[in-house]
C-alpha atoms as a PDB file:
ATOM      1  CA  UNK A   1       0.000   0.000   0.000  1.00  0.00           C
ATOM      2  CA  UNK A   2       1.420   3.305  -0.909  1.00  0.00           C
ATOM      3  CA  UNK A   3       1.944   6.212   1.332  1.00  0.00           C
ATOM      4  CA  UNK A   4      -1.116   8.180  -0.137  1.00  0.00           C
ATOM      5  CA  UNK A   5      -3.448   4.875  -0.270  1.00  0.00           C
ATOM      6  CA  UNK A   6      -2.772   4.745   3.539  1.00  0.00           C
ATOM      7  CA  UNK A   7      -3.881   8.169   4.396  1.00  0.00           C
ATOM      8  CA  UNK A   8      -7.117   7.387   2.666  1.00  0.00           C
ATOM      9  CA  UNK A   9      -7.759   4.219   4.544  1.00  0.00           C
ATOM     10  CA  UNK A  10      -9.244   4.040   8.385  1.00  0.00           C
ATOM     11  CA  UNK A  11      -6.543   2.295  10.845  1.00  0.00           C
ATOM     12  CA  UNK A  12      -7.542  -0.280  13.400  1.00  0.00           C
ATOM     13  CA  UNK A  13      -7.353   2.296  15.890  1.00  0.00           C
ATOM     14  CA  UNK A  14      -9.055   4.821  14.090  1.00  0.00           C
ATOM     15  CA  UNK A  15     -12.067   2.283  13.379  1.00  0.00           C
ATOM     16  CA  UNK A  16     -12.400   1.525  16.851  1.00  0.00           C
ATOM     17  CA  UNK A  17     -12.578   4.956  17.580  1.00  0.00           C
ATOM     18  CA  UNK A  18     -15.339   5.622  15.647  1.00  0.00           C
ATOM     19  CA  UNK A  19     -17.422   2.558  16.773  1.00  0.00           C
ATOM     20  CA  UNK A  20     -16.775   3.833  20.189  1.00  0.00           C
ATOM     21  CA  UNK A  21     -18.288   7.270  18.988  1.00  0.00           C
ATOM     22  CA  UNK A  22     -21.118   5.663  17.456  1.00  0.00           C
ATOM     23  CA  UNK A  23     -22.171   3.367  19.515  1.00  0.00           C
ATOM     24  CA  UNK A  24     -21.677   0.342  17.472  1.00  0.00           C
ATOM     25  CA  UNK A  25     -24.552   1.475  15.090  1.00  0.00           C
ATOM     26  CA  UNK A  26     -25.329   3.108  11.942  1.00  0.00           C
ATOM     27  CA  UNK A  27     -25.849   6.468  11.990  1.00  0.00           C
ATOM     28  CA  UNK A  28     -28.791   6.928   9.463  1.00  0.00           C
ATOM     29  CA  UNK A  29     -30.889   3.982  11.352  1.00  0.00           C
ATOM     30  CA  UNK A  30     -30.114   6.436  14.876  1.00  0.00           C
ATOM     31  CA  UNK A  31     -31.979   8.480  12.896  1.00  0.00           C
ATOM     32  CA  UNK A  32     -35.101   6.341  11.524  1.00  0.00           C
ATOM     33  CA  UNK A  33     -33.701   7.618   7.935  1.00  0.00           C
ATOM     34  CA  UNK A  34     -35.087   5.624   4.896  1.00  0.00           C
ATOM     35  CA  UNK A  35     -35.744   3.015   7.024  1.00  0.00           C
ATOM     36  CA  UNK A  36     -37.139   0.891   3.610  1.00  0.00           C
ATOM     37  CA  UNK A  37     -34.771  -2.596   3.615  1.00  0.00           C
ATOM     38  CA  UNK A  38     -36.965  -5.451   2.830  1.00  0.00           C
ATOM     39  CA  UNK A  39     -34.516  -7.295   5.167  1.00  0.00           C
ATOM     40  CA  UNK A  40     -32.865  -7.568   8.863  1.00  0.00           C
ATOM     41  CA  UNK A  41     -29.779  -8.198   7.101  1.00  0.00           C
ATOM     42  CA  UNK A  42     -29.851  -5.277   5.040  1.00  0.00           C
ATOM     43  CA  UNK A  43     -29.491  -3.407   8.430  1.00  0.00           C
ATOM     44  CA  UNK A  44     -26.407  -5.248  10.094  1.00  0.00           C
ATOM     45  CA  UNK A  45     -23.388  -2.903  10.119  1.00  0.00           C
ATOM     46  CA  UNK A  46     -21.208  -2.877   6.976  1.00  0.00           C
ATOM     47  CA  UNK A  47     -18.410  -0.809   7.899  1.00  0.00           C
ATOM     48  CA  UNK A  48     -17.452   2.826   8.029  1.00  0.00           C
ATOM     49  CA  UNK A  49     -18.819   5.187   5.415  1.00  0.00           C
ATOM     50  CA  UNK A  50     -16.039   8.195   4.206  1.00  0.00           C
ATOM     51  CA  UNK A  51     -17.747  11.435   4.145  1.00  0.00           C
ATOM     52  CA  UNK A  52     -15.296  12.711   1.379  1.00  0.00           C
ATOM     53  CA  UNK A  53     -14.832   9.523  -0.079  1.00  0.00           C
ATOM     54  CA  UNK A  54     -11.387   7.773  -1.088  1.00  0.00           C
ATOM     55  CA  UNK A  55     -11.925   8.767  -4.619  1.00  0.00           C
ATOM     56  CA  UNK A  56     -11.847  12.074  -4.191  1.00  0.00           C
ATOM     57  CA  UNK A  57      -8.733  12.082  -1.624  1.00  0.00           C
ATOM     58  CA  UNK A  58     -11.002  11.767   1.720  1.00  0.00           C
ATOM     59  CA  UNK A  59      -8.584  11.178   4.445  1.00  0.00           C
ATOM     60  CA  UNK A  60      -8.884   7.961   6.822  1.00  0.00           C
ATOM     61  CA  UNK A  61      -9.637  10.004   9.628  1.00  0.00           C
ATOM     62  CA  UNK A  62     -12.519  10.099  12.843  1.00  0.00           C
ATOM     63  CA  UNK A  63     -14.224  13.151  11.628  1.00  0.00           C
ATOM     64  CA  UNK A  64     -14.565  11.653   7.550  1.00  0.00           C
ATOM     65  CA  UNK A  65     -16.026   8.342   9.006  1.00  0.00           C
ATOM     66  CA  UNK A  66     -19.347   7.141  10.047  1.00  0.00           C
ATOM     67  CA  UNK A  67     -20.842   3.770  11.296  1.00  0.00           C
ATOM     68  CA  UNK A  68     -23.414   2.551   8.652  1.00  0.00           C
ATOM     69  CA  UNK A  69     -25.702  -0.700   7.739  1.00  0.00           C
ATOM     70  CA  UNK A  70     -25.097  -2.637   4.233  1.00  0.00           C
ATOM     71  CA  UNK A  71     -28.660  -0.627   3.335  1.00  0.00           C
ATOM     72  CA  UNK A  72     -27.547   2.512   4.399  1.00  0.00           C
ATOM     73  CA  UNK A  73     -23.862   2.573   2.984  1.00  0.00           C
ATOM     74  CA  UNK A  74     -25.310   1.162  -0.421  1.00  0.00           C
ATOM     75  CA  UNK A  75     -27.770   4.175  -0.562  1.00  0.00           C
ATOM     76  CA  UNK A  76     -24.598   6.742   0.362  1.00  0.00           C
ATOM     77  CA  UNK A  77     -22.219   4.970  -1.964  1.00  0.00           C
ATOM     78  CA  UNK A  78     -24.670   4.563  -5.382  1.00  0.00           C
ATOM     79  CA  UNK A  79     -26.999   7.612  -5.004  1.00  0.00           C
ATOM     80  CA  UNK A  80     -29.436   5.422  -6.914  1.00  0.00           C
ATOM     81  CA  UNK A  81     -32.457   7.104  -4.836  1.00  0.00           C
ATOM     82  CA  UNK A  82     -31.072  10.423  -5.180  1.00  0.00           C
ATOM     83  CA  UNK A  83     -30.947  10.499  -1.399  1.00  0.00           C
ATOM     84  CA  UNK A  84     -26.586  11.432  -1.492  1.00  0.00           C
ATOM     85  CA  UNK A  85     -27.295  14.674  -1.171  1.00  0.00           C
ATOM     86  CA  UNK A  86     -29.304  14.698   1.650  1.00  0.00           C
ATOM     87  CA  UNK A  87     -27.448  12.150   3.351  1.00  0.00           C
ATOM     88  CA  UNK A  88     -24.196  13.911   3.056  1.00  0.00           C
ATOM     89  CA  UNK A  89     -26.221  16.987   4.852  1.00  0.00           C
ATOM     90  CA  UNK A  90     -27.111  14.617   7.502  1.00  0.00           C
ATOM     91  CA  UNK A  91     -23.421  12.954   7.752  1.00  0.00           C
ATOM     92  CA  UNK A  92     -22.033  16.370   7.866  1.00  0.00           C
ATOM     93  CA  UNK A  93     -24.175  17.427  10.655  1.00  0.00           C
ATOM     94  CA  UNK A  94     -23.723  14.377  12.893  1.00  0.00           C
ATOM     95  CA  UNK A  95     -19.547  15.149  12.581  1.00  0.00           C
ATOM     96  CA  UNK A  96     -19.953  18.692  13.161  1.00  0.00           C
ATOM     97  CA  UNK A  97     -22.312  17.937  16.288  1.00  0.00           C
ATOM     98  CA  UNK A  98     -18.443  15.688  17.387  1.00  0.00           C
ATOM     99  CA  UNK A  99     -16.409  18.079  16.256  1.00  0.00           C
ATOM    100  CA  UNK A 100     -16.199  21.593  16.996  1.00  0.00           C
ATOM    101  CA  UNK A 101     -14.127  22.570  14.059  1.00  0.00           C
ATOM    102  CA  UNK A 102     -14.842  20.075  11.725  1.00  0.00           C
ATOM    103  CA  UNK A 103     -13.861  21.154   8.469  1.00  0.00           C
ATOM    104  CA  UNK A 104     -14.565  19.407   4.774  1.00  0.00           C
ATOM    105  CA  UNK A 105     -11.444  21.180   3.636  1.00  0.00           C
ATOM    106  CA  UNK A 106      -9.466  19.307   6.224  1.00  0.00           C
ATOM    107  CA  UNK A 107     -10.755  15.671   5.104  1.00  0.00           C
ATOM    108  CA  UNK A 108      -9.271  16.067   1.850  1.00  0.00           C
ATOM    109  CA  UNK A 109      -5.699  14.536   1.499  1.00  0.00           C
ATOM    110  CA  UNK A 110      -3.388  17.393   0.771  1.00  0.00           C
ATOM    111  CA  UNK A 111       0.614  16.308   0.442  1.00  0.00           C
ATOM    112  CA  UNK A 112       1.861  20.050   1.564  1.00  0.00           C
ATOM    113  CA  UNK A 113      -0.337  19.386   5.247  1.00  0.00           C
END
């Protein structure tokens, strides 16, 4: 893994941070959002959604990461429902509610920081 891939991946300490911060749950079911899975399973965690995402240089870091479902983290990631807006809003909101000077500009990999 490269030096740049790393920044853009969580670490194992990093990950269990943000479990700890979230409770070991998904974010957008806390919030009853688009609660529409036909299935329990669609609703077990998945993993940790970016906020900026990888593709677009979004850091590895606690305040680019969220806990989310397999339903939730599909709807994020695809967009299919046109719900990414919205749920970006949301995301954004829940970080800045954790961190005081949270900062999109900041989750973005930069090699002169």
């Amino acid at each position: 893994m490269g030096k740049v891939s790393k920044k853009l991946e969580f670490s194992a300490k990093t990950r269990q941070r943000i479990m700890l911060r979230d409770r070991n749950k998904c974010i957008f079911c806390e919030m009853a959002y688009h609660m529409e899975s036909t299935t329990e399973m669609g609703y077990m965690l998945d993993g940790i959604m970016h906020y900026i995402p990888r593709s677009q240089g979004g850091l590895g870091i606690e305040q680019n990461g969220a806990l989310g479902c397999h339903y939730h983290h599909q709807l994020m990631d695809n967009g299919n429902k046109g719900l990414r807006p919205e749920m970006r809003k949301l995301m954004a909101d829940y970080l800045k509610r954790h961190y005081k000077d949270w900062n999109e500009t900041d989750l973005i990999f930069n090699k002169w920081r």
